[in-house]
PDB file of N, CA and C in Angstrom:
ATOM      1  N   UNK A   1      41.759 -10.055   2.686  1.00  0.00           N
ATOM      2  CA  UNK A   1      41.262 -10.831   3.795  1.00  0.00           C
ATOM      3  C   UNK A   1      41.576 -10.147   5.129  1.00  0.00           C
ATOM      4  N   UNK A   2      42.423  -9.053   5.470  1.00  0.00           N
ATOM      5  CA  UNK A   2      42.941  -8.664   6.406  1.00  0.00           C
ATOM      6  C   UNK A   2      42.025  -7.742   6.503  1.00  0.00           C
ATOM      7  N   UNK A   3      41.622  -6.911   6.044  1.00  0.00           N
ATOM      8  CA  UNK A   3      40.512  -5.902   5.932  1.00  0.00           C
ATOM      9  C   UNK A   3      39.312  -6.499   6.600  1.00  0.00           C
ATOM     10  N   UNK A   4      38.659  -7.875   5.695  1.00  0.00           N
ATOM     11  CA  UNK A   4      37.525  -8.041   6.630  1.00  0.00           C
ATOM     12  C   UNK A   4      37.463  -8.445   8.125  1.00  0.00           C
ATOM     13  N   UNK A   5      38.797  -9.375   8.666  1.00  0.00           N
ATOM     14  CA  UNK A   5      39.164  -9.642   9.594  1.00  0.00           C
ATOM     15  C   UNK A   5      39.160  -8.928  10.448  1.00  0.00           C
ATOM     16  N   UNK A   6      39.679  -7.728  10.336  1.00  0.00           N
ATOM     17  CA  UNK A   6      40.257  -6.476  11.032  1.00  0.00           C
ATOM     18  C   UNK A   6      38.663  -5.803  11.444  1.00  0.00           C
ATOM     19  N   UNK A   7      37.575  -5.473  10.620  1.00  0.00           N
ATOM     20  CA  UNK A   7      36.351  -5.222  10.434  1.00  0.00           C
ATOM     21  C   UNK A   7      35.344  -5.861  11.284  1.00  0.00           C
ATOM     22  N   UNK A   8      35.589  -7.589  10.671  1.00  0.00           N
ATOM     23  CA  UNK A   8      35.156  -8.136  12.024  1.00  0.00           C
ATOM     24  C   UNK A   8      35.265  -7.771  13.381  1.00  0.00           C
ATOM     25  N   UNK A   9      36.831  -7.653  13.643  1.00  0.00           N
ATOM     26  CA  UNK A   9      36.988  -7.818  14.934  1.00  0.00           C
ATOM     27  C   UNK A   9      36.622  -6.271  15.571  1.00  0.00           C
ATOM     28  N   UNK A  10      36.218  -5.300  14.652  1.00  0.00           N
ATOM     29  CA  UNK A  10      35.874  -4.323  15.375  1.00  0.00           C
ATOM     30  C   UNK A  10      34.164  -4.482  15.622  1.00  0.00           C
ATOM     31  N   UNK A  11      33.723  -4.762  14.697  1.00  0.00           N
ATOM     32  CA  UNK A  11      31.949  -4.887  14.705  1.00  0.00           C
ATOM     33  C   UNK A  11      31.993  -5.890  16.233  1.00  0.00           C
ATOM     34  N   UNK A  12      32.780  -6.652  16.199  1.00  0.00           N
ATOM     35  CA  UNK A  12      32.607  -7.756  17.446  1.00  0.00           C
ATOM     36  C   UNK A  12      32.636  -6.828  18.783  1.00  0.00           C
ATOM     37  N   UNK A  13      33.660  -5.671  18.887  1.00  0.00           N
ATOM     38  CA  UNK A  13      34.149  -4.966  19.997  1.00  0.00           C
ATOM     39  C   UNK A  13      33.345  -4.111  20.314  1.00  0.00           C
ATOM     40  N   UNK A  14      32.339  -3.431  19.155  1.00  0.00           N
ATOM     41  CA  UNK A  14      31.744  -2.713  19.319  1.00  0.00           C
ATOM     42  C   UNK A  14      30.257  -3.444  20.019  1.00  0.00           C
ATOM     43  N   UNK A  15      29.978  -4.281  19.592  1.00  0.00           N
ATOM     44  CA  UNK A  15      28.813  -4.972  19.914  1.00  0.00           C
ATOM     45  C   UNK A  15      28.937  -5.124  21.240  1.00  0.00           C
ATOM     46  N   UNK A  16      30.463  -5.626  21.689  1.00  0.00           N
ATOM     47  CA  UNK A  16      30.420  -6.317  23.323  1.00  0.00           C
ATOM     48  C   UNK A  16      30.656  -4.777  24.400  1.00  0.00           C
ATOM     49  N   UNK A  17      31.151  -3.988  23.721  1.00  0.00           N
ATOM     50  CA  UNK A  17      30.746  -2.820  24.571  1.00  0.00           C
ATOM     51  C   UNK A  17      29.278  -1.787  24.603  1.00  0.00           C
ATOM     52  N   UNK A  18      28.464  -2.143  23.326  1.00  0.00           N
ATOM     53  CA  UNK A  18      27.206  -1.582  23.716  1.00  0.00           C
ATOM     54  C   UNK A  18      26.058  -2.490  24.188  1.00  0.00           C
ATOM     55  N   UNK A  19      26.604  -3.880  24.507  1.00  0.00           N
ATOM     56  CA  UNK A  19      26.117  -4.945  25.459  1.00  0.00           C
ATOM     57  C   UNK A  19      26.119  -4.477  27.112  1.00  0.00           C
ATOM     58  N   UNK A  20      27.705  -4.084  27.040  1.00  0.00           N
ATOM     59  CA  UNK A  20      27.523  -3.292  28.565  1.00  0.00           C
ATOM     60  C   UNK A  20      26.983  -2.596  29.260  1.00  0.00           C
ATOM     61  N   UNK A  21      27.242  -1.785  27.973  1.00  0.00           N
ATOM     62  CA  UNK A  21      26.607   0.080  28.477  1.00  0.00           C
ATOM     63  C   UNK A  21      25.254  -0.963  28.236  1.00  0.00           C
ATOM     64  N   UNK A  22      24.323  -1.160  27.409  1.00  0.00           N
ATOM     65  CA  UNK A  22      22.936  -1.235  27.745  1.00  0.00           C
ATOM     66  C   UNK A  22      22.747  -2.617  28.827  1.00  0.00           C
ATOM     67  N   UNK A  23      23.301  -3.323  29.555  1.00  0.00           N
ATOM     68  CA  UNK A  23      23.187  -4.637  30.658  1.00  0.00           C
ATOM     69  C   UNK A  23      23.002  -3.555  31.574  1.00  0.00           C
ATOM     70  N   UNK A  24      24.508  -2.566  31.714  1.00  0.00           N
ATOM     71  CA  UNK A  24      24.619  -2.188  33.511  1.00  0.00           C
ATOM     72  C   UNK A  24      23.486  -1.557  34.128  1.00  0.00           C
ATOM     73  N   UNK A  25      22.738  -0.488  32.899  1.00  0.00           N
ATOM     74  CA  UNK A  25      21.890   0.191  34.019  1.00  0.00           C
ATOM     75  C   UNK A  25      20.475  -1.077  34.486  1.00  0.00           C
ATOM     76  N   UNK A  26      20.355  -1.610  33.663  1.00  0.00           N
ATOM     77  CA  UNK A  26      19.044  -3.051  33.906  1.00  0.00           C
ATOM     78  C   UNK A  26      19.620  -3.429  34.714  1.00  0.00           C
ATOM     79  N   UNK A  27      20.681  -3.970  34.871  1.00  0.00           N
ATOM     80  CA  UNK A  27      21.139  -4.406  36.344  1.00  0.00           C
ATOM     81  C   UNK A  27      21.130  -4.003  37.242  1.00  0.00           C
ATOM     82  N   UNK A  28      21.447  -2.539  37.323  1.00  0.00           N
ATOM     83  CA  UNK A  28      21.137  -1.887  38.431  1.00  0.00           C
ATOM     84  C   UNK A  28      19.720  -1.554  39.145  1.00  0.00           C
ATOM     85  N   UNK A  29      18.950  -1.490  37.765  1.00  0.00           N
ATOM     86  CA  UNK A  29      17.652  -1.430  38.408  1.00  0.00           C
ATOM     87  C   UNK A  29      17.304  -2.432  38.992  1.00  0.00           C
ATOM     88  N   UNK A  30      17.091  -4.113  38.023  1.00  0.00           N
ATOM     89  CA  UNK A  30      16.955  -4.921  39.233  1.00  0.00           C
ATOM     90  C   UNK A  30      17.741  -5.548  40.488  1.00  0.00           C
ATOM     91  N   UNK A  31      18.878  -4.818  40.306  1.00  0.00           N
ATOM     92  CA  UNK A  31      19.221  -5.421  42.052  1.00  0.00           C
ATOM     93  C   UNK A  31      18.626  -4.543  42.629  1.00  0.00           C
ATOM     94  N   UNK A  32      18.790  -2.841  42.390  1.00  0.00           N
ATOM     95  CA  UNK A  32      17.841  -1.946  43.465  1.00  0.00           C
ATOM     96  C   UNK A  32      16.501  -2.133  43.772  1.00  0.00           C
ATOM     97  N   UNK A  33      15.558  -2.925  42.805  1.00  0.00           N
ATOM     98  CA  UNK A  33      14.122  -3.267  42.995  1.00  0.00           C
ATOM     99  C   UNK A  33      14.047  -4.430  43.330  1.00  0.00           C
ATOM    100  N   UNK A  34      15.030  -5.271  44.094  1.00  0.00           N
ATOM    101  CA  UNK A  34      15.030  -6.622  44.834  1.00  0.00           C
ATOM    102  C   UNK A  34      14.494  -6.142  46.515  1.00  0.00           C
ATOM    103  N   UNK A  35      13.392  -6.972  46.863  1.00  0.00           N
ATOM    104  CA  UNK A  35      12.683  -6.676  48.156  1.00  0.00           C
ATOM    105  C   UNK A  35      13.590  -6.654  49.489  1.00  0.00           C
ATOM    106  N   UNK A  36      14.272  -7.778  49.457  1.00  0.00           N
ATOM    107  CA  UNK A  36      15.689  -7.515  50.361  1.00  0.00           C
ATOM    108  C   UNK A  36      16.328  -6.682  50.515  1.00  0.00           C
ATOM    109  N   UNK A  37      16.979  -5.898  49.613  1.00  0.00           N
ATOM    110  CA  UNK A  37      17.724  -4.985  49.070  1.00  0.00           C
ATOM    111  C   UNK A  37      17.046  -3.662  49.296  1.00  0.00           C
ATOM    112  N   UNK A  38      15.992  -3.556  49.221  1.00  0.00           N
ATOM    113  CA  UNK A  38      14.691  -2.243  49.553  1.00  0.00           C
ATOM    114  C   UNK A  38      14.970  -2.724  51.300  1.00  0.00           C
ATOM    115  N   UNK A  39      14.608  -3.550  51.629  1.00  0.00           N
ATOM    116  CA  UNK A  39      14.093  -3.658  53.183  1.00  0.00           C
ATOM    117  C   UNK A  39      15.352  -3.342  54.029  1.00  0.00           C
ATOM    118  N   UNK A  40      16.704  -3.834  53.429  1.00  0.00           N
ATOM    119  CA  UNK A  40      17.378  -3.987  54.093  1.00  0.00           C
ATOM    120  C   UNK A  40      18.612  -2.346  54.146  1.00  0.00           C
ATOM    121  N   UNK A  41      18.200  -1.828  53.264  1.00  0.00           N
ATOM    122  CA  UNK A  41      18.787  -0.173  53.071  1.00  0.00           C
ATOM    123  C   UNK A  41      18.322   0.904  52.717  1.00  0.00           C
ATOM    124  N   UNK A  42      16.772   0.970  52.059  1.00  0.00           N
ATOM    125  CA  UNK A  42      15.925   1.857  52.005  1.00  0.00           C
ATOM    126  C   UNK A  42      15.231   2.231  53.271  1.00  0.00           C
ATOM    127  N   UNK A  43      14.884   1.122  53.967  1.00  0.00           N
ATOM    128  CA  UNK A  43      13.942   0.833  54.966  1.00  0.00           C
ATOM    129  C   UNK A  43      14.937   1.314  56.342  1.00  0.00           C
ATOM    130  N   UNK A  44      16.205   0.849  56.284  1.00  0.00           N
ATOM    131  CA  UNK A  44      16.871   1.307  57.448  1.00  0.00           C
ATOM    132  C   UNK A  44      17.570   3.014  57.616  1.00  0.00           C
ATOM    133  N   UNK A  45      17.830   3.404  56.053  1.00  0.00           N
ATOM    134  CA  UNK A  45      17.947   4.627  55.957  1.00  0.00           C
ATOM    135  C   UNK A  45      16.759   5.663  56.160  1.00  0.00           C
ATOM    136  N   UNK A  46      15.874   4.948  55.450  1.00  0.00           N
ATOM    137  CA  UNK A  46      14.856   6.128  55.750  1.00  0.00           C
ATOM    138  C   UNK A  46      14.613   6.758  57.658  1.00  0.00           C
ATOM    139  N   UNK A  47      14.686   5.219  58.414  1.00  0.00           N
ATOM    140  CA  UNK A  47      14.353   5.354  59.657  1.00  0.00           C
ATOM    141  C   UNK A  47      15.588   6.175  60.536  1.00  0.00           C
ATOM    142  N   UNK A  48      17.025   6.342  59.501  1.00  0.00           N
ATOM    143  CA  UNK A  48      17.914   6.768  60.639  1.00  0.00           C
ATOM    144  C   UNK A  48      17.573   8.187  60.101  1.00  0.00           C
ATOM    145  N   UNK A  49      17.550   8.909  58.982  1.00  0.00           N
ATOM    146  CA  UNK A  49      17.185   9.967  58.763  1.00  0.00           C
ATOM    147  C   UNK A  49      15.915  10.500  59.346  1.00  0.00           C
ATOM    148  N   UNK A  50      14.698  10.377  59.318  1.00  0.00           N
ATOM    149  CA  UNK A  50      12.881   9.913  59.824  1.00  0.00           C
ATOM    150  C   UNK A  50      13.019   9.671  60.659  1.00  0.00           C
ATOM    151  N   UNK A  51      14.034   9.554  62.029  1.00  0.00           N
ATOM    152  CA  UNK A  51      13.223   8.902  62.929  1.00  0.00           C
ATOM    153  C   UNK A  51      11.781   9.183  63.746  1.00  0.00           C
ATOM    154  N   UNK A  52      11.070   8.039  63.874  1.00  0.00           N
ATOM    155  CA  UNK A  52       9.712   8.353  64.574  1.00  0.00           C
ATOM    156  C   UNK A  52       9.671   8.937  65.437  1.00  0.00           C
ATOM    157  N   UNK A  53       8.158  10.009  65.612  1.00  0.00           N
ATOM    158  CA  UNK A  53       7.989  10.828  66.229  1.00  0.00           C
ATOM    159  C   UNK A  53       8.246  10.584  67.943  1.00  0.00           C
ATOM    160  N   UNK A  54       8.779  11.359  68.652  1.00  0.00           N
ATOM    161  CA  UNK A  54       8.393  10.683  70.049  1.00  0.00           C
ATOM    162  C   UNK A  54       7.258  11.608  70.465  1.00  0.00           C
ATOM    163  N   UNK A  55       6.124  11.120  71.345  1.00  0.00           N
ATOM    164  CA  UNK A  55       5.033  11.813  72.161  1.00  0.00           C
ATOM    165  C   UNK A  55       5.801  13.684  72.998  1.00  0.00           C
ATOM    166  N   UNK A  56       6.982  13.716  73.287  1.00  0.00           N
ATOM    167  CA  UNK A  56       7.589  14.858  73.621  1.00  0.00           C
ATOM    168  C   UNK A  56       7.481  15.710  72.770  1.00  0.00           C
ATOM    169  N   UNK A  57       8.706  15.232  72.001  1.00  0.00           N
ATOM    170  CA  UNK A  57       8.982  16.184  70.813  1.00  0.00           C
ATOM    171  C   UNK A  57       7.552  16.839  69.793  1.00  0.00           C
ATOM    172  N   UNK A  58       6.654  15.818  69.528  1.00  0.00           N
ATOM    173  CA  UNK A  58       5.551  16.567  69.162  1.00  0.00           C
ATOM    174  C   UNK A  58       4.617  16.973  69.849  1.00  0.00           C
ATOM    175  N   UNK A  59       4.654  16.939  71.051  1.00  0.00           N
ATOM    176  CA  UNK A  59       3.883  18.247  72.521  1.00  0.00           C
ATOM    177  C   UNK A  59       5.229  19.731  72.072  1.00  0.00           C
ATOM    178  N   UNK A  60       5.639  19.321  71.901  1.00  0.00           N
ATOM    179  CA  UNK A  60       7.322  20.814  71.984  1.00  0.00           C
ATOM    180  C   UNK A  60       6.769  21.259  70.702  1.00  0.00           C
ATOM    181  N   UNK A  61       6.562  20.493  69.562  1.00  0.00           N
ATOM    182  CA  UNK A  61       5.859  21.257  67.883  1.00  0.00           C
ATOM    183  C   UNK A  61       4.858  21.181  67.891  1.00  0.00           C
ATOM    184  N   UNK A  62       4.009  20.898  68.756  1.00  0.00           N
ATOM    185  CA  UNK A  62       2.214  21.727  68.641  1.00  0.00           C
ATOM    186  C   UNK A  62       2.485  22.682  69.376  1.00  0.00           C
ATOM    187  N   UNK A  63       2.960  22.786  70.043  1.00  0.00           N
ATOM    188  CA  UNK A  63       2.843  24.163  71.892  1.00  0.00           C
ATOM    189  C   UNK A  63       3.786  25.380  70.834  1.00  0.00           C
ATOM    190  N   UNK A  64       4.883  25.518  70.410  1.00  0.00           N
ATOM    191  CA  UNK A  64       5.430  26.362  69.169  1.00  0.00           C
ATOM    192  C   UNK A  64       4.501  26.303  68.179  1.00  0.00           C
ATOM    193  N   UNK A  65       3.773  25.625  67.269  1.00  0.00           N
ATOM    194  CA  UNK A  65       3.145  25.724  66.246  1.00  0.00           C
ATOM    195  C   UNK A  65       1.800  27.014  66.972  1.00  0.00           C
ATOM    196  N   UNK A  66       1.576  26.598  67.910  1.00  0.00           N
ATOM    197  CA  UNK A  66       0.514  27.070  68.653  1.00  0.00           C
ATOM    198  C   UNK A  66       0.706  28.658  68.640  1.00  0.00           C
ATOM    199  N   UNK A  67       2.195  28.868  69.594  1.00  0.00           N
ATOM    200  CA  UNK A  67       2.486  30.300  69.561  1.00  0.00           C
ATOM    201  C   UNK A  67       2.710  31.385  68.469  1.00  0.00           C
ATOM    202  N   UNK A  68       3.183  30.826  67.410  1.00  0.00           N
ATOM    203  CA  UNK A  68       3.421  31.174  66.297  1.00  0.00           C
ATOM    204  C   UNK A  68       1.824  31.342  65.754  1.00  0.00           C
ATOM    205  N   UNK A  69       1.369  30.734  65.679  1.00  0.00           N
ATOM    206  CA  UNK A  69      -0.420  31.861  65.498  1.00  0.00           C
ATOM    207  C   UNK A  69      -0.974  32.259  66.178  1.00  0.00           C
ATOM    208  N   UNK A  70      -0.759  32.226  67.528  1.00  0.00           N
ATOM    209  CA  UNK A  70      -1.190  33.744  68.133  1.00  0.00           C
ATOM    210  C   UNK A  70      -0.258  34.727  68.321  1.00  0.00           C
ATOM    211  N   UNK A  71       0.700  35.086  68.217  1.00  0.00           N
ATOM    212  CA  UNK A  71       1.932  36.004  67.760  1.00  0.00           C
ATOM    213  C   UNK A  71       1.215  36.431  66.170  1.00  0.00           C
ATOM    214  N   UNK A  72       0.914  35.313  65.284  1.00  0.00           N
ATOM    215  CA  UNK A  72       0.313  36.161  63.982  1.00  0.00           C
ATOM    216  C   UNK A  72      -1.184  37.000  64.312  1.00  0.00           C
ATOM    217  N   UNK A  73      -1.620  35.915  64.671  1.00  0.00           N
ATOM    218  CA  UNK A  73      -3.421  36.705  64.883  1.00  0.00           C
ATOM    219  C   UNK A  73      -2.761  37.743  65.514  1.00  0.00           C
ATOM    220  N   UNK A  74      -2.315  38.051  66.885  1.00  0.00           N
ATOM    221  CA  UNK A  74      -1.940  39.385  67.439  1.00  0.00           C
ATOM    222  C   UNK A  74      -1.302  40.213  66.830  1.00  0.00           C
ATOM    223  N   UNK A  75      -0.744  40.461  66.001  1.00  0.00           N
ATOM    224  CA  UNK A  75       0.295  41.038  64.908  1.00  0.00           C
ATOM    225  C   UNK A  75      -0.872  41.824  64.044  1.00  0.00           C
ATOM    226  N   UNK A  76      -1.680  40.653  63.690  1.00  0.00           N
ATOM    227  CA  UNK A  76      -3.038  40.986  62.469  1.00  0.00           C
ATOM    228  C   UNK A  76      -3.644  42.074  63.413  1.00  0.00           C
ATOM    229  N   UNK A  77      -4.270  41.503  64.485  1.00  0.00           N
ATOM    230  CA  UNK A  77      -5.139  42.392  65.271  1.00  0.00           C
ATOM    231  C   UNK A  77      -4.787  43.932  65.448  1.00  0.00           C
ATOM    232  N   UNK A  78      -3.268  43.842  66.228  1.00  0.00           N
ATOM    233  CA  UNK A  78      -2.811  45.186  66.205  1.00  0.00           C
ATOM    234  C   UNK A  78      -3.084  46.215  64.687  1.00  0.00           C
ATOM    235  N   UNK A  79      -2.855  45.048  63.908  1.00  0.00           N
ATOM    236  CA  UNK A  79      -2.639  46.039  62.505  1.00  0.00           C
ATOM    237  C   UNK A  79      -3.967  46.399  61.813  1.00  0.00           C
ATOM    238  N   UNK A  80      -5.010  46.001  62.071  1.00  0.00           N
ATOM    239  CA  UNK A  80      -6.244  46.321  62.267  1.00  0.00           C
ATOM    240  C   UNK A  80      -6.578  47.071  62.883  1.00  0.00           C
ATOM    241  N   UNK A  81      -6.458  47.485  63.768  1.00  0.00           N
ATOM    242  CA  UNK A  81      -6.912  48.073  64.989  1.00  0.00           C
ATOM    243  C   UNK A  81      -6.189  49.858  64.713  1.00  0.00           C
ATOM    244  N   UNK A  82      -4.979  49.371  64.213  1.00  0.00           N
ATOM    245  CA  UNK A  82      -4.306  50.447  63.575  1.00  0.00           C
ATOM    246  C   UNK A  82      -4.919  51.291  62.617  1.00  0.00           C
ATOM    247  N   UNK A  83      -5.712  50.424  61.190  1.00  0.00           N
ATOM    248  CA  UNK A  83      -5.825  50.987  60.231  1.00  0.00           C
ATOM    249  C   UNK A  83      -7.480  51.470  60.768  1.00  0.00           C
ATOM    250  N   UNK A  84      -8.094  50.993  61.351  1.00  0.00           N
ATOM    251  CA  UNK A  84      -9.584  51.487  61.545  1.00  0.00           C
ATOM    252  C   UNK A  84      -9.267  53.043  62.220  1.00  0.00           C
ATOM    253  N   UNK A  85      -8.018  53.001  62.968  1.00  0.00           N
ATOM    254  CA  UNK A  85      -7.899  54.203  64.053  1.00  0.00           C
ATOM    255  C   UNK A  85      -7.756  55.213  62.776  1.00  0.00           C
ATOM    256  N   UNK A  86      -7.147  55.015  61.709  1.00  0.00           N
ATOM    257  CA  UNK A  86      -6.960  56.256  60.945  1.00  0.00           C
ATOM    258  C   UNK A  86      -8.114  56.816  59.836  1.00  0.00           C
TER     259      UNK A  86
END
């Protein structure tokens, strides 16, 4: 009788720990896929990392984006201009 007892009480232990391991990650998913929970730390992180563009800062990255291809086209041109000469 001690045998099955003993047996029991492990089948029981084993059961309530692969109850866990398979609950925690479902849990985790649905508290992370709760709309609150999205709005209130997805939504605020994204914006401190992201913050929106200001009207400056993207006049400062078109006017650089700008120079940076005509520095290439001129680069190209020269090197054209090069290879026809030979």
């Amino acid at each position: 009788m001690y045998k099955h007892d003993r047996s029991r009480r492990l089948q029981l232990s084993v059961s309530m720990w692969m109850m866990l391991y398979l609950s925690f990650p479902v849990a985790m998913f649905w508290i992370s896929n709760q709309a609150d929970y999205f709005e209130e730390y997805v939504v605020k992180r994204k914006r401190e990392i992201y913050p929106p563009d200001e009207k400056m800062h993207r006049k400062e990255m078109e006017d650089f984006k700008e120079r940076m291809r005509d520095r290439k086209e001129q680069r190209l041109l020269k090197q054209m201009a090069m290879r026809s000469e030979e």
